[in-house]
C-alpha atoms as a PDB file:
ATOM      1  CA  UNK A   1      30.040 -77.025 -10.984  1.00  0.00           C
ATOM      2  CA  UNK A   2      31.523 -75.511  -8.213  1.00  0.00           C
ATOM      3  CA  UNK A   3      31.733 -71.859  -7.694  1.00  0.00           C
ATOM      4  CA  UNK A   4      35.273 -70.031  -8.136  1.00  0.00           C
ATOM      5  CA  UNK A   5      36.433 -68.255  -5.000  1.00  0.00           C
ATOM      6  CA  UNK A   6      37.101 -64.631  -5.335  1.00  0.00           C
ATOM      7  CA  UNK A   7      38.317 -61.648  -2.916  1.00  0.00           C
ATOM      8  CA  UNK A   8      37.087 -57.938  -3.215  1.00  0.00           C
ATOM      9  CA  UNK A   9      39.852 -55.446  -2.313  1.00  0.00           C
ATOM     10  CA  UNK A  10      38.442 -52.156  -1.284  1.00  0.00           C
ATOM     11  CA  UNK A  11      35.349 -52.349   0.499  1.00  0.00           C
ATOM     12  CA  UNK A  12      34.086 -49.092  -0.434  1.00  0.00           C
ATOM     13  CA  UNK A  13      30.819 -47.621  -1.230  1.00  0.00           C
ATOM     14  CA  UNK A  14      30.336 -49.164  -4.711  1.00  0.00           C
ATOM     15  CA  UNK A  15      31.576 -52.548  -3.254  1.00  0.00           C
ATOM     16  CA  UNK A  16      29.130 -52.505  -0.486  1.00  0.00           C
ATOM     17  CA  UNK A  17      26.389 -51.648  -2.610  1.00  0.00           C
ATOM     18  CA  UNK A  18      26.730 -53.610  -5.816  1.00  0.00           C
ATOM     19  CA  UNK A  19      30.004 -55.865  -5.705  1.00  0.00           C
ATOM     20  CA  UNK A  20      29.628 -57.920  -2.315  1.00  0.00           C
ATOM     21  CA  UNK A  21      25.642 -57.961  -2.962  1.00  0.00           C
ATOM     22  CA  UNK A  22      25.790 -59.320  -6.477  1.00  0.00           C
ATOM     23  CA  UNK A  23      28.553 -61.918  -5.642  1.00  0.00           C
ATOM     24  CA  UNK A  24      26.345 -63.169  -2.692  1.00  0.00           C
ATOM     25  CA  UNK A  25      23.867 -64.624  -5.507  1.00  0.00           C
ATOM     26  CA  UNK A  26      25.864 -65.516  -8.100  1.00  0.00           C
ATOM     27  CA  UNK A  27      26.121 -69.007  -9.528  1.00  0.00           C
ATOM     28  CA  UNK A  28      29.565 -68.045 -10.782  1.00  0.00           C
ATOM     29  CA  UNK A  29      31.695 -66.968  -7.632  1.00  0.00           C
ATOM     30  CA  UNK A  30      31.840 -67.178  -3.679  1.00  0.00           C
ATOM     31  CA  UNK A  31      33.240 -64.493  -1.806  1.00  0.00           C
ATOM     32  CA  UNK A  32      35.798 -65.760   0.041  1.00  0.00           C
ATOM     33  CA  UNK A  33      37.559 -62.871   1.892  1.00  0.00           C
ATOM     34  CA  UNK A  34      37.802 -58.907   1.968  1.00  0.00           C
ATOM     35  CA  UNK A  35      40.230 -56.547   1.790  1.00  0.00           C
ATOM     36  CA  UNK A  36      40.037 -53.047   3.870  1.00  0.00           C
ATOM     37  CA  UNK A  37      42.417 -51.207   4.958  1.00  0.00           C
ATOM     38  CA  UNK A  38      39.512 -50.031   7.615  1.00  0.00           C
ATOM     39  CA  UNK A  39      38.807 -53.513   8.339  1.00  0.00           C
ATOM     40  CA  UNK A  40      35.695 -53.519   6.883  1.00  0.00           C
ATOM     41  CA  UNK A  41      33.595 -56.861   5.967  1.00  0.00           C
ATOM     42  CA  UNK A  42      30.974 -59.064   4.747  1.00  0.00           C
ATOM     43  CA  UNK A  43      29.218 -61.604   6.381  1.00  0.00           C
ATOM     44  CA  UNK A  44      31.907 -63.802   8.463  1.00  0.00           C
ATOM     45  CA  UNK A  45      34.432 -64.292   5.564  1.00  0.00           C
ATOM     46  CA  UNK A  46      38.143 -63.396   6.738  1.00  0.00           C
ATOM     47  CA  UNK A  47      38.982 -59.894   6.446  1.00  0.00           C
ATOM     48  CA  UNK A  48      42.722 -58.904   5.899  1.00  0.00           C
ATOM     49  CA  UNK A  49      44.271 -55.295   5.690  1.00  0.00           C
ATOM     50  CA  UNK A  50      46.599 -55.792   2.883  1.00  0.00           C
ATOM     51  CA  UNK A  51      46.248 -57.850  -0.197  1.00  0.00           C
ATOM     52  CA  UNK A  52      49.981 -59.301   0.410  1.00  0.00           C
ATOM     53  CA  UNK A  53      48.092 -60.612   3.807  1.00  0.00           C
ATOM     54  CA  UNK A  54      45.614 -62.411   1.817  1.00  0.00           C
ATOM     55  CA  UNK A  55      47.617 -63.912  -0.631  1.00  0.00           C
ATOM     56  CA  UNK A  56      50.301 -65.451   1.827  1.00  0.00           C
ATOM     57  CA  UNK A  57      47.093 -66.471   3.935  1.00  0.00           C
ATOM     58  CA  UNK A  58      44.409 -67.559   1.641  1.00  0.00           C
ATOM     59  CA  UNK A  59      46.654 -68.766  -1.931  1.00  0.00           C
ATOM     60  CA  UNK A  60      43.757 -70.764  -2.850  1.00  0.00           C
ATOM     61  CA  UNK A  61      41.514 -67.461  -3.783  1.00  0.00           C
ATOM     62  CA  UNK A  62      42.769 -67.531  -7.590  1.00  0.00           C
ATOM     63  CA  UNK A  63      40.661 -64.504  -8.244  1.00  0.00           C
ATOM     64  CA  UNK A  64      40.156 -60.844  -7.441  1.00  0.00           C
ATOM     65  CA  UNK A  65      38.002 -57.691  -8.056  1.00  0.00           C
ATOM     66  CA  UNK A  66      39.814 -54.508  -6.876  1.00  0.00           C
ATOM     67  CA  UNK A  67      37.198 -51.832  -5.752  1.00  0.00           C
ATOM     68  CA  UNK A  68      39.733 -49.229  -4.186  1.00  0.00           C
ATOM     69  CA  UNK A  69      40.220 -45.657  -5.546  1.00  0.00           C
ATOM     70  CA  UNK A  70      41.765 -45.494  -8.835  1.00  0.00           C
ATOM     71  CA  UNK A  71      45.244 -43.845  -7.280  1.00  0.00           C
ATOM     72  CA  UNK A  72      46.419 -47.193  -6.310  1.00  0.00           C
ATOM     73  CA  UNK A  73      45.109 -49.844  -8.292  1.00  0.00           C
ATOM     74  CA  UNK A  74      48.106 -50.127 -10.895  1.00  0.00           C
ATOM     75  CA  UNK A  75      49.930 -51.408  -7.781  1.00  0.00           C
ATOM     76  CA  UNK A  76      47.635 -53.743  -6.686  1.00  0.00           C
ATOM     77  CA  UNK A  77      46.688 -55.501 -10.126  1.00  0.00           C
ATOM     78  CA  UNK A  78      50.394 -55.371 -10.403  1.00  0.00           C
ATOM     79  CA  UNK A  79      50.522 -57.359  -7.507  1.00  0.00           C
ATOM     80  CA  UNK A  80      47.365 -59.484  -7.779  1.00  0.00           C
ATOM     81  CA  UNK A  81      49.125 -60.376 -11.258  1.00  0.00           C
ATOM     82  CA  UNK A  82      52.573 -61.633  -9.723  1.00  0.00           C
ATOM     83  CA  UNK A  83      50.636 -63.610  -6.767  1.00  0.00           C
ATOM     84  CA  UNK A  84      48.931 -66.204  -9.866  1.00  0.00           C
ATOM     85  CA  UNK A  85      45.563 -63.920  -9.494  1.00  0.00           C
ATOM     86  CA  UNK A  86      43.037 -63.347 -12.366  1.00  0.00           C
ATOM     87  CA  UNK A  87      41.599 -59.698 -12.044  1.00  0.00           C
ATOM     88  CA  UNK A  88      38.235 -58.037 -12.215  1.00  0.00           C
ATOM     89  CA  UNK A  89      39.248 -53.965 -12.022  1.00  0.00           C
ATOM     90  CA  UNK A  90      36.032 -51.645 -11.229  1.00  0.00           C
ATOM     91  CA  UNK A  91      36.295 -48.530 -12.935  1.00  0.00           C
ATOM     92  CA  UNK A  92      38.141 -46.426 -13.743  1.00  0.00           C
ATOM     93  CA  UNK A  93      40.911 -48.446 -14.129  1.00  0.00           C
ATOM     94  CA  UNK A  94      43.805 -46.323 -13.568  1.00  0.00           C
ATOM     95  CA  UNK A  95      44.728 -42.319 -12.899  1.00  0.00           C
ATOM     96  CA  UNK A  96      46.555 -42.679 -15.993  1.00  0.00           C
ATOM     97  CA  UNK A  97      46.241 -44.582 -19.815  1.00  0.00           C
ATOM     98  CA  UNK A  98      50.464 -45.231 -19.274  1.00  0.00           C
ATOM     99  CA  UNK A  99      49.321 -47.139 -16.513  1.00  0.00           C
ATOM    100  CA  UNK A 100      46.501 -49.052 -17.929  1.00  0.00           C
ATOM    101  CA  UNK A 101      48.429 -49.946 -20.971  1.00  0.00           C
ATOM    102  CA  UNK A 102      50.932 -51.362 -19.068  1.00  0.00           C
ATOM    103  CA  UNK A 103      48.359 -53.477 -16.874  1.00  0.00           C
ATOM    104  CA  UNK A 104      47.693 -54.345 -20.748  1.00  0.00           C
ATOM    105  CA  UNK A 105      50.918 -55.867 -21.264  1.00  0.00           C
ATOM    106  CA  UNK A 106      52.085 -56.911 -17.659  1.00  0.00           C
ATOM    107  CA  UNK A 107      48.503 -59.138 -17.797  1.00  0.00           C
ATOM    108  CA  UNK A 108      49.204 -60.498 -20.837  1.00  0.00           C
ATOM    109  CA  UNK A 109      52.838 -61.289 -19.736  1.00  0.00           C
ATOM    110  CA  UNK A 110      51.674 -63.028 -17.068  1.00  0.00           C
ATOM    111  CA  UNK A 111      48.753 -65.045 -18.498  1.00  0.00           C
ATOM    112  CA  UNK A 112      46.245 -63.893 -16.308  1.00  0.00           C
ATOM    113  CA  UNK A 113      43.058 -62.513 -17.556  1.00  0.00           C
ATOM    114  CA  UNK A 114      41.982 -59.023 -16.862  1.00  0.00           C
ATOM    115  CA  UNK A 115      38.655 -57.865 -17.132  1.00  0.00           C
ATOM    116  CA  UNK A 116      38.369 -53.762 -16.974  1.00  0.00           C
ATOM    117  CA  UNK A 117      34.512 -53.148 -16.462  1.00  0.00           C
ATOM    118  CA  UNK A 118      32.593 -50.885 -17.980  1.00  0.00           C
ATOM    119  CA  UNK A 119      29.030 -51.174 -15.958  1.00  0.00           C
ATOM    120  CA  UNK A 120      26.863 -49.349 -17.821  1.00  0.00           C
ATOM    121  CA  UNK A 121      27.503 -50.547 -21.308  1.00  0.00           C
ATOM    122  CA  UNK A 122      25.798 -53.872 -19.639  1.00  0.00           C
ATOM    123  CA  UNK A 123      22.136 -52.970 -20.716  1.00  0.00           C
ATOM    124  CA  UNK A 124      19.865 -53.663 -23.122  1.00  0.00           C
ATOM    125  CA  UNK A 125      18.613 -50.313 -24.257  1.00  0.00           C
ATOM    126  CA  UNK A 126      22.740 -49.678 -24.818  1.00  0.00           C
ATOM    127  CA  UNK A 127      23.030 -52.556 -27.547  1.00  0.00           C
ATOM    128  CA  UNK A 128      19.694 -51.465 -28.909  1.00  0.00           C
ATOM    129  CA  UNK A 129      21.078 -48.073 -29.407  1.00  0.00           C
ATOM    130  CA  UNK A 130      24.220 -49.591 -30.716  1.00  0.00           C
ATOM    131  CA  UNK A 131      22.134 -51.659 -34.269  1.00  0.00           C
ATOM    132  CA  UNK A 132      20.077 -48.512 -34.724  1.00  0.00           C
ATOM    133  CA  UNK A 133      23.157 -46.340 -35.141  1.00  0.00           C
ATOM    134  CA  UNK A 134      25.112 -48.713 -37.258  1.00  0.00           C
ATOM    135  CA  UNK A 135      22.220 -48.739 -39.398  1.00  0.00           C
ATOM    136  CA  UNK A 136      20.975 -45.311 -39.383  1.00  0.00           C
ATOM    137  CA  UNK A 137      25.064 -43.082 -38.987  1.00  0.00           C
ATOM    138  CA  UNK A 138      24.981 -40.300 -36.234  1.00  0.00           C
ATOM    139  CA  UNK A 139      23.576 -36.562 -36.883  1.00  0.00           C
ATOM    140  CA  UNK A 140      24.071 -35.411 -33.620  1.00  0.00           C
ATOM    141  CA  UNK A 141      24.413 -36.539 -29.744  1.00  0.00           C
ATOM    142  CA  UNK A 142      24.223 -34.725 -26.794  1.00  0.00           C
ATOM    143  CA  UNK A 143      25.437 -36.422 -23.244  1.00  0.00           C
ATOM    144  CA  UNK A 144      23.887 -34.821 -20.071  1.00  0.00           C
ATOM    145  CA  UNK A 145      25.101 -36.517 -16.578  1.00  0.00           C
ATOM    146  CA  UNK A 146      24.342 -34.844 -13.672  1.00  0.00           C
ATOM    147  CA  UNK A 147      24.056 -36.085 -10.082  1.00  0.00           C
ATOM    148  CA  UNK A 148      24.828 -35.155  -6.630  1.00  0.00           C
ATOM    149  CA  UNK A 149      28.626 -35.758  -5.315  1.00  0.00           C
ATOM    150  CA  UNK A 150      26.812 -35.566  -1.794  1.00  0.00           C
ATOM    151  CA  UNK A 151      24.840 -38.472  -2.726  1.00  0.00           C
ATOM    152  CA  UNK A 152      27.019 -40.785  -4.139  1.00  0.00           C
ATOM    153  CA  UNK A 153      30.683 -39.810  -2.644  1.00  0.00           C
ATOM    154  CA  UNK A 154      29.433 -38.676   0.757  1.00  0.00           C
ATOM    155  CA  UNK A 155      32.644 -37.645   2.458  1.00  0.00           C
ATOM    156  CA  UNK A 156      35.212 -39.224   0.274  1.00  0.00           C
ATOM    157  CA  UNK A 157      37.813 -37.144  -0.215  1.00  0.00           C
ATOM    158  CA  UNK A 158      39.883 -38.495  -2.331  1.00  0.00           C
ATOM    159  CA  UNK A 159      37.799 -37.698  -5.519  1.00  0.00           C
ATOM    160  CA  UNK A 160      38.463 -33.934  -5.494  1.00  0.00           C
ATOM    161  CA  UNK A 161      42.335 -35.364  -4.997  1.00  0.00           C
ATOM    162  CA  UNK A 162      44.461 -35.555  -8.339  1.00  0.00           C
ATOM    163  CA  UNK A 163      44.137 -38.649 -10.002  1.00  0.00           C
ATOM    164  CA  UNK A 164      40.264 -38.544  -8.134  1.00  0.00           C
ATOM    165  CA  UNK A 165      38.484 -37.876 -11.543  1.00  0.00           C
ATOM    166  CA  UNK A 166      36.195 -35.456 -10.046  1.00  0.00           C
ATOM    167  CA  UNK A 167      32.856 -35.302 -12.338  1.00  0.00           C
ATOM    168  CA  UNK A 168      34.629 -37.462 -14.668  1.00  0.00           C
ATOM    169  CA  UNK A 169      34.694 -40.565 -12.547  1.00  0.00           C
ATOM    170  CA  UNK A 170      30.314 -40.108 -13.129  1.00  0.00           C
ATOM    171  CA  UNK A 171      31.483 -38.812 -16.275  1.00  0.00           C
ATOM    172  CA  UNK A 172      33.558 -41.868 -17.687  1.00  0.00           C
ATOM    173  CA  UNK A 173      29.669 -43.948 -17.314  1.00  0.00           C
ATOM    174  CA  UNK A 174      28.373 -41.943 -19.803  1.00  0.00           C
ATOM    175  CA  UNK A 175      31.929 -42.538 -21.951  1.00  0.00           C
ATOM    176  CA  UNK A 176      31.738 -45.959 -22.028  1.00  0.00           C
ATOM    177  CA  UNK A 177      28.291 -45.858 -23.635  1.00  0.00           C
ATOM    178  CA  UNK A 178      29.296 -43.470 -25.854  1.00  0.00           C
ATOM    179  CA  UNK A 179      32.492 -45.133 -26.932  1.00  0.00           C
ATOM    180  CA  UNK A 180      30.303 -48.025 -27.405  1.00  0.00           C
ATOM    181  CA  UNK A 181      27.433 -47.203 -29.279  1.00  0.00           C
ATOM    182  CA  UNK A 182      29.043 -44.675 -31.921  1.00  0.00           C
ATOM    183  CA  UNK A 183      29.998 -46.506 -35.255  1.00  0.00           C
ATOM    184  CA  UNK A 184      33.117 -44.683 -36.110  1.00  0.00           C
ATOM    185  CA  UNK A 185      35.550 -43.195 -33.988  1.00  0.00           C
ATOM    186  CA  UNK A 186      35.032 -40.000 -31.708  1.00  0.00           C
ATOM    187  CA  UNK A 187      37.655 -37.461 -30.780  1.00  0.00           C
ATOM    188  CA  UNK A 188      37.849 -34.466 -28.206  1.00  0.00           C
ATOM    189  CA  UNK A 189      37.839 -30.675 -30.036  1.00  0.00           C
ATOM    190  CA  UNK A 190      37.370 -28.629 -27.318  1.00  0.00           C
ATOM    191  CA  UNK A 191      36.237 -28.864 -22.849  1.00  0.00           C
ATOM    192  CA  UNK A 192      35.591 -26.326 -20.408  1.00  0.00           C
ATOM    193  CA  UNK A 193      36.512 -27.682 -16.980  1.00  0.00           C
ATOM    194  CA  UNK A 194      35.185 -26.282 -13.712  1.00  0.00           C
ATOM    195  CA  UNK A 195      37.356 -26.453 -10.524  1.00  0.00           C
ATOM    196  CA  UNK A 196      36.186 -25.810  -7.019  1.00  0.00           C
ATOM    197  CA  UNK A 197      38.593 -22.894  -5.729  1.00  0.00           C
ATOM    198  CA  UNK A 198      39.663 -25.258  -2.827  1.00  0.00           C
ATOM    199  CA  UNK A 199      39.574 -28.805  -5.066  1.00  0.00           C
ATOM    200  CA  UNK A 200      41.724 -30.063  -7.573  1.00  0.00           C
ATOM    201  CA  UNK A 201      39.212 -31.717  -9.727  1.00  0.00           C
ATOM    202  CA  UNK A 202      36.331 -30.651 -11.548  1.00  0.00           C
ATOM    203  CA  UNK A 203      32.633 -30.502 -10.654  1.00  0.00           C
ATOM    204  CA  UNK A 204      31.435 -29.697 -13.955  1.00  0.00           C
ATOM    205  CA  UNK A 205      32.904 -29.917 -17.520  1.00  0.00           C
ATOM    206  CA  UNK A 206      31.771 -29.064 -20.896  1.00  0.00           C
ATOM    207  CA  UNK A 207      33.122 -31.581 -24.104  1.00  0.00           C
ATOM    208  CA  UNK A 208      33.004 -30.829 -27.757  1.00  0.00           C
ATOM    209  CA  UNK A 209      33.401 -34.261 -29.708  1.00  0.00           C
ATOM    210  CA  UNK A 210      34.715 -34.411 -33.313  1.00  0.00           C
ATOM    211  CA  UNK A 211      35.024 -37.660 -36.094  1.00  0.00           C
ATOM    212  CA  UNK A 212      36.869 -38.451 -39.606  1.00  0.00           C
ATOM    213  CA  UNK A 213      32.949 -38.385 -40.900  1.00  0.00           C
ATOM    214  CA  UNK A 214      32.424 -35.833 -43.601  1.00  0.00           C
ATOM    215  CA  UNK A 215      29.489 -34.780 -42.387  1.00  0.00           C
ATOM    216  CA  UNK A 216      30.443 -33.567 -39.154  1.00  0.00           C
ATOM    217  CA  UNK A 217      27.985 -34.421 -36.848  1.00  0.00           C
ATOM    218  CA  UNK A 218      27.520 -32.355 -33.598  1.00  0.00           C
ATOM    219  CA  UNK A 219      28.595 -34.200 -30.703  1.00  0.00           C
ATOM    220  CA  UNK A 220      29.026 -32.524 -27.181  1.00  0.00           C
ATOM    221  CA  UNK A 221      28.658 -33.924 -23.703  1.00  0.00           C
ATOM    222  CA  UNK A 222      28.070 -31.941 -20.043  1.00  0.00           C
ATOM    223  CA  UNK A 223      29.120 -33.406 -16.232  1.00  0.00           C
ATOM    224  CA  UNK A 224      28.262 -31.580 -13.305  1.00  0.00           C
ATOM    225  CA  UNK A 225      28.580 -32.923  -9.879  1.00  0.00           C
ATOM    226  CA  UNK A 226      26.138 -30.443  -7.619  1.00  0.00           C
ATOM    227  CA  UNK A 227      22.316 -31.714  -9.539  1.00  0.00           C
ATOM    228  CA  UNK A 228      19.959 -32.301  -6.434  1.00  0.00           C
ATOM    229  CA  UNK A 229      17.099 -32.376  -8.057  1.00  0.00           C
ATOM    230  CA  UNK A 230      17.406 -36.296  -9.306  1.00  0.00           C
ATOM    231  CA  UNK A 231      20.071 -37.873 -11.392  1.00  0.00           C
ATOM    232  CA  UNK A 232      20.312 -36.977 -15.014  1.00  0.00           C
ATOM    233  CA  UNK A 233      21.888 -39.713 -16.911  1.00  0.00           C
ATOM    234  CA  UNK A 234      20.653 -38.761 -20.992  1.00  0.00           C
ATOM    235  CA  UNK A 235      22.210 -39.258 -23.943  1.00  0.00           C
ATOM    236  CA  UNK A 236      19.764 -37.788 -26.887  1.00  0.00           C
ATOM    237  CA  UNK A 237      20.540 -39.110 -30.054  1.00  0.00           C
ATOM    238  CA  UNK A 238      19.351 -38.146 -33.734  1.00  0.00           C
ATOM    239  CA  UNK A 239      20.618 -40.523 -36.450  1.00  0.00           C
ATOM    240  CA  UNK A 240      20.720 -39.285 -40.304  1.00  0.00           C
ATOM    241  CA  UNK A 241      17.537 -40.569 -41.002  1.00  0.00           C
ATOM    242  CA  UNK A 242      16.134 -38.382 -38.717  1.00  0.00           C
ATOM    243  CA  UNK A 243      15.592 -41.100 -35.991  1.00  0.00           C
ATOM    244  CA  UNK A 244      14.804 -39.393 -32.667  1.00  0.00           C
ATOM    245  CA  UNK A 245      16.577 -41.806 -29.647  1.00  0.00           C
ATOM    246  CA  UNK A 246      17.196 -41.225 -26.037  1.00  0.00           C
ATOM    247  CA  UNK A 247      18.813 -43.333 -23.875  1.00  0.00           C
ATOM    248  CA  UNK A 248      18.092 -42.872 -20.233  1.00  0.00           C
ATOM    249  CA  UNK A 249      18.268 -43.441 -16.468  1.00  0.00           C
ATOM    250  CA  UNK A 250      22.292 -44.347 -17.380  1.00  0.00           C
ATOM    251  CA  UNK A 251      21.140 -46.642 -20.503  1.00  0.00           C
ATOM    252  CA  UNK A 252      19.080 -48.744 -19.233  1.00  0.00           C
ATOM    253  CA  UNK A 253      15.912 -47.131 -20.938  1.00  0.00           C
ATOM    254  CA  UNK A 254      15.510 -46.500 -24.893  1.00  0.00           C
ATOM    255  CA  UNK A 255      12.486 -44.457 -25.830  1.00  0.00           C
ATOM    256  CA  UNK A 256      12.551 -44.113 -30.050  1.00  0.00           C
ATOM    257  CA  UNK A 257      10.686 -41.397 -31.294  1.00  0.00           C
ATOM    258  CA  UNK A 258       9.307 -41.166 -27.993  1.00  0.00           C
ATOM    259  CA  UNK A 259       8.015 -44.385 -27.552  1.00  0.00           C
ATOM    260  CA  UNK A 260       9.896 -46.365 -25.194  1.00  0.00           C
ATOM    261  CA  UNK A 261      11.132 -49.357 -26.771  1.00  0.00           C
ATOM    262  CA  UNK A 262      13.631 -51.258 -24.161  1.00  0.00           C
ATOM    263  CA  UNK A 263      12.912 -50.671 -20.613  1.00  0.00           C
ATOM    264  CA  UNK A 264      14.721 -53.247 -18.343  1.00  0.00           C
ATOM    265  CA  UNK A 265      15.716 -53.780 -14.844  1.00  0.00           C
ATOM    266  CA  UNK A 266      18.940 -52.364 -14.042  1.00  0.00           C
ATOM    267  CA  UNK A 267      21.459 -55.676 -14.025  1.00  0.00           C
ATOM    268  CA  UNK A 268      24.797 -54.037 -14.902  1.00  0.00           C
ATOM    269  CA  UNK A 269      26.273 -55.721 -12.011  1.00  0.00           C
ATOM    270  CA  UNK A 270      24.887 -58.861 -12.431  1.00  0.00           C
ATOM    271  CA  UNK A 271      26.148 -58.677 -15.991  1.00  0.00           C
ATOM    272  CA  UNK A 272      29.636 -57.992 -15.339  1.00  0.00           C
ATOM    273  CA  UNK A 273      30.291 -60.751 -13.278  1.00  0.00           C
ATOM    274  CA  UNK A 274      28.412 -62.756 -15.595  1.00  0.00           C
ATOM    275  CA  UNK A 275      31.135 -62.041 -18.181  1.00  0.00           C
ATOM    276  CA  UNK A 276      33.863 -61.947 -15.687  1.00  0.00           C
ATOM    277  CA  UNK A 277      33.023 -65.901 -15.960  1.00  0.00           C
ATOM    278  CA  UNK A 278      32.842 -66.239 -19.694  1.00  0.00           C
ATOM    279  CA  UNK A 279      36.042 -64.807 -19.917  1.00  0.00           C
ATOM    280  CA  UNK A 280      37.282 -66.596 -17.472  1.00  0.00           C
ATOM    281  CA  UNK A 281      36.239 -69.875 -19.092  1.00  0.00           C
ATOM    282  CA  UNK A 282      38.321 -69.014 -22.504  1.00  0.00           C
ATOM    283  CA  UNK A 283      41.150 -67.588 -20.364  1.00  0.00           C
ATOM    284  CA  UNK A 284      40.756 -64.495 -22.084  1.00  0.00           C
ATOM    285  CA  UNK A 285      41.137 -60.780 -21.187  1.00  0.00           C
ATOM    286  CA  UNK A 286      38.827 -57.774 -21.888  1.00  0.00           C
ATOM    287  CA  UNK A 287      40.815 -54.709 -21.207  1.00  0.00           C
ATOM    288  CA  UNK A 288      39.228 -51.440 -23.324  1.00  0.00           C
ATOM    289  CA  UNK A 289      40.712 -47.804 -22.472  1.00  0.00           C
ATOM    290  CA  UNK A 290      38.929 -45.908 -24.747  1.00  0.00           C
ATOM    291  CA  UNK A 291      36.579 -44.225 -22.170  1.00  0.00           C
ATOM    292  CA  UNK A 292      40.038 -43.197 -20.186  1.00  0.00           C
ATOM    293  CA  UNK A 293      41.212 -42.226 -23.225  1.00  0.00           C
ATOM    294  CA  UNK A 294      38.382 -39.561 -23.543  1.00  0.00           C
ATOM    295  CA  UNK A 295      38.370 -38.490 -20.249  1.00  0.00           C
ATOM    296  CA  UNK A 296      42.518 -37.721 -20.776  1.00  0.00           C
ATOM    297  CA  UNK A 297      42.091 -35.811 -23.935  1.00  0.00           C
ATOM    298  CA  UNK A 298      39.756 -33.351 -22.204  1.00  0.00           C
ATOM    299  CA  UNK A 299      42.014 -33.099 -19.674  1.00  0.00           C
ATOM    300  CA  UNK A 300      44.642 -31.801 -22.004  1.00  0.00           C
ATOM    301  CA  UNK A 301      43.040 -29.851 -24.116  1.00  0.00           C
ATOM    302  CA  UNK A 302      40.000 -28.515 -21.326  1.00  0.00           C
ATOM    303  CA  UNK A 303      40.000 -24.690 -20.385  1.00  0.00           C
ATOM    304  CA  UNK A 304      39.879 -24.232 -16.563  1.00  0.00           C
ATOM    305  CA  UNK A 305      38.381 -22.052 -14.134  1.00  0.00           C
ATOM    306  CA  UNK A 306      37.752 -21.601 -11.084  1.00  0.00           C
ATOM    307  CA  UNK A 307      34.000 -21.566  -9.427  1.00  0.00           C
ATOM    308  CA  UNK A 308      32.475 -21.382  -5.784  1.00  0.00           C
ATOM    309  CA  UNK A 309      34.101 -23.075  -3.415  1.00  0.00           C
ATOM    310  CA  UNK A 310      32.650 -27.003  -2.425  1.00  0.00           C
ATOM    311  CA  UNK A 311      32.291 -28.505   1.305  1.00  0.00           C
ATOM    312  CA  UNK A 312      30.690 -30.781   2.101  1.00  0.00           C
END
């Protein structure tokens, strides 16, 4: 079977070192031309500066995965979605969840599948943790991410911008997983966010979590942006039956009771465009906010203050 051309738009960081690598050896797709407003590239496939350029040039590329900043991808799936385009969105999807529900009903108006990925659910260890909690309930869970901004968002600006995320675009990983694995529904009670005096995002927030569940369990998550020590991607986990878990490295490890029980290769990548295809073969969208939706609720109800000034 022949592979289905597709075009990244926004040839970023994450798209240099994950999207363009993992399309390059995929059965599924061929990368047929790039995006960037900095006329960036891959390989010696066309590069164009806007996606209106692409379309009017290439209308045989039927599909799309937009890698820009969050701030403007409503437009462009908006777009993508009136040129005929089926649409692969990195994450997160949208600044907003007004704007992601309406890419929600503008997709389905259309008939055009949309597939909102959410990389690190795509692991083993994550759908592991998933059984043992449905079988075992939830006593408590504690979320710690922590990595260095330097690292992974060396000189981009636009995070500490509104609509940038901050520590929450990190932050929304560990969401995803969370939304994912818990077996009944999860609710912000309280956040503490952190702003740089000179940024307008935060580099560190605190979440208290609440559920419907009479027994209350104690669920509370922590971000911070400035960890140079090593990434810190741990979600510790004790079910009601006193199971000890701990998912880590960003789920792709499981240790249970301390023994480490799924321990794979990380293939989140690999796996989204994997499903990208499934989906695409049942002409069928995936489109889940409820990591956004998390991330906007401590928004609302998060305490600020100010800290130490960042640069760079």
């Amino acid at each position: 079977m022949a592979k289905k051309k597709i075009a990244v738009i926004g040839i970023g960081k994450i798209a240099q070192d994950q999207h363009l690598p993992v399309i390059d050896k995929s059965p599924d797709f061929e990368l047929a031309a790039c995006v960037s407003t900095r006329g960036l590239g891959h390989r010696d496939v066309p590069v164009f500066k806007t996606p209106a350029e692409l379309y009017k040039a290439m209308p045989e590329v039927k599909l799309v995965a937009i890698c820009t900043p969050p701030g403007v991808r409503h437009a462009y799936v908006r777009q993508a979605l009136d040129a005929g385009k089926d649409v692969l969105l990195e994450k997160p999807p949208t600044p907003t969840i007004t704007e992601f529900e309406d890419l929600v009903a503008y997709g389905e108006k259309k008939g055009k599948v949309l597939f909102q990925t959410w990389h690190s659910r795509y692991n083993a260890a994550v759908d592991t943790a998933k059984l043992i909690l449905k079988d075992e309930g939830v006593a408590s869970l504690r979320i710690d991410w922590r990595e260095s901004v330097r690292k992974w968002h060396p000189g981009q600006e636009w995070v500490w911008e509104p609509g940038g995320f901050g520590v929450c675009d990190p932050g929304i990983n560990a969401m995803s997983i969370f939304t994912k694995i818990m077996p009944f529904p999860v609710f912000v009670d309280s956040a503490k966010l952190k702003f740089p005096a000179n940024r307008q995002t935060p580099v560190d927030v605190e979440i208290v979590f609440k559920s419907g569940e009479k027994h209350q369990p104690k669920l509370s998550a922590g971000f911070n942006w400035l960890e140079e020590s090593g990434e810190i991607w741990t979600i510790a986990i004790e079910t009601r039956k006193g199971t000890q878990l701990k998912l880590e490295r960003g789920g792709t490890v499981l240790t249970v009771n301390g023994k480490e029980t799924v321990a794979n290769p990380s293939s989140e990548y690999e796996a989204i465009y994997e499903r990208f295809a499934k989906l695409l073969k049942k002409g069928k969208s995936e489109m889940d906010g409820s990591p956004l939706r998390l991330i906007g609720d401590a928004f609302l109800l998060g305490a600020r203050e100010n800290v130490d000034e960042f640069h760079w």
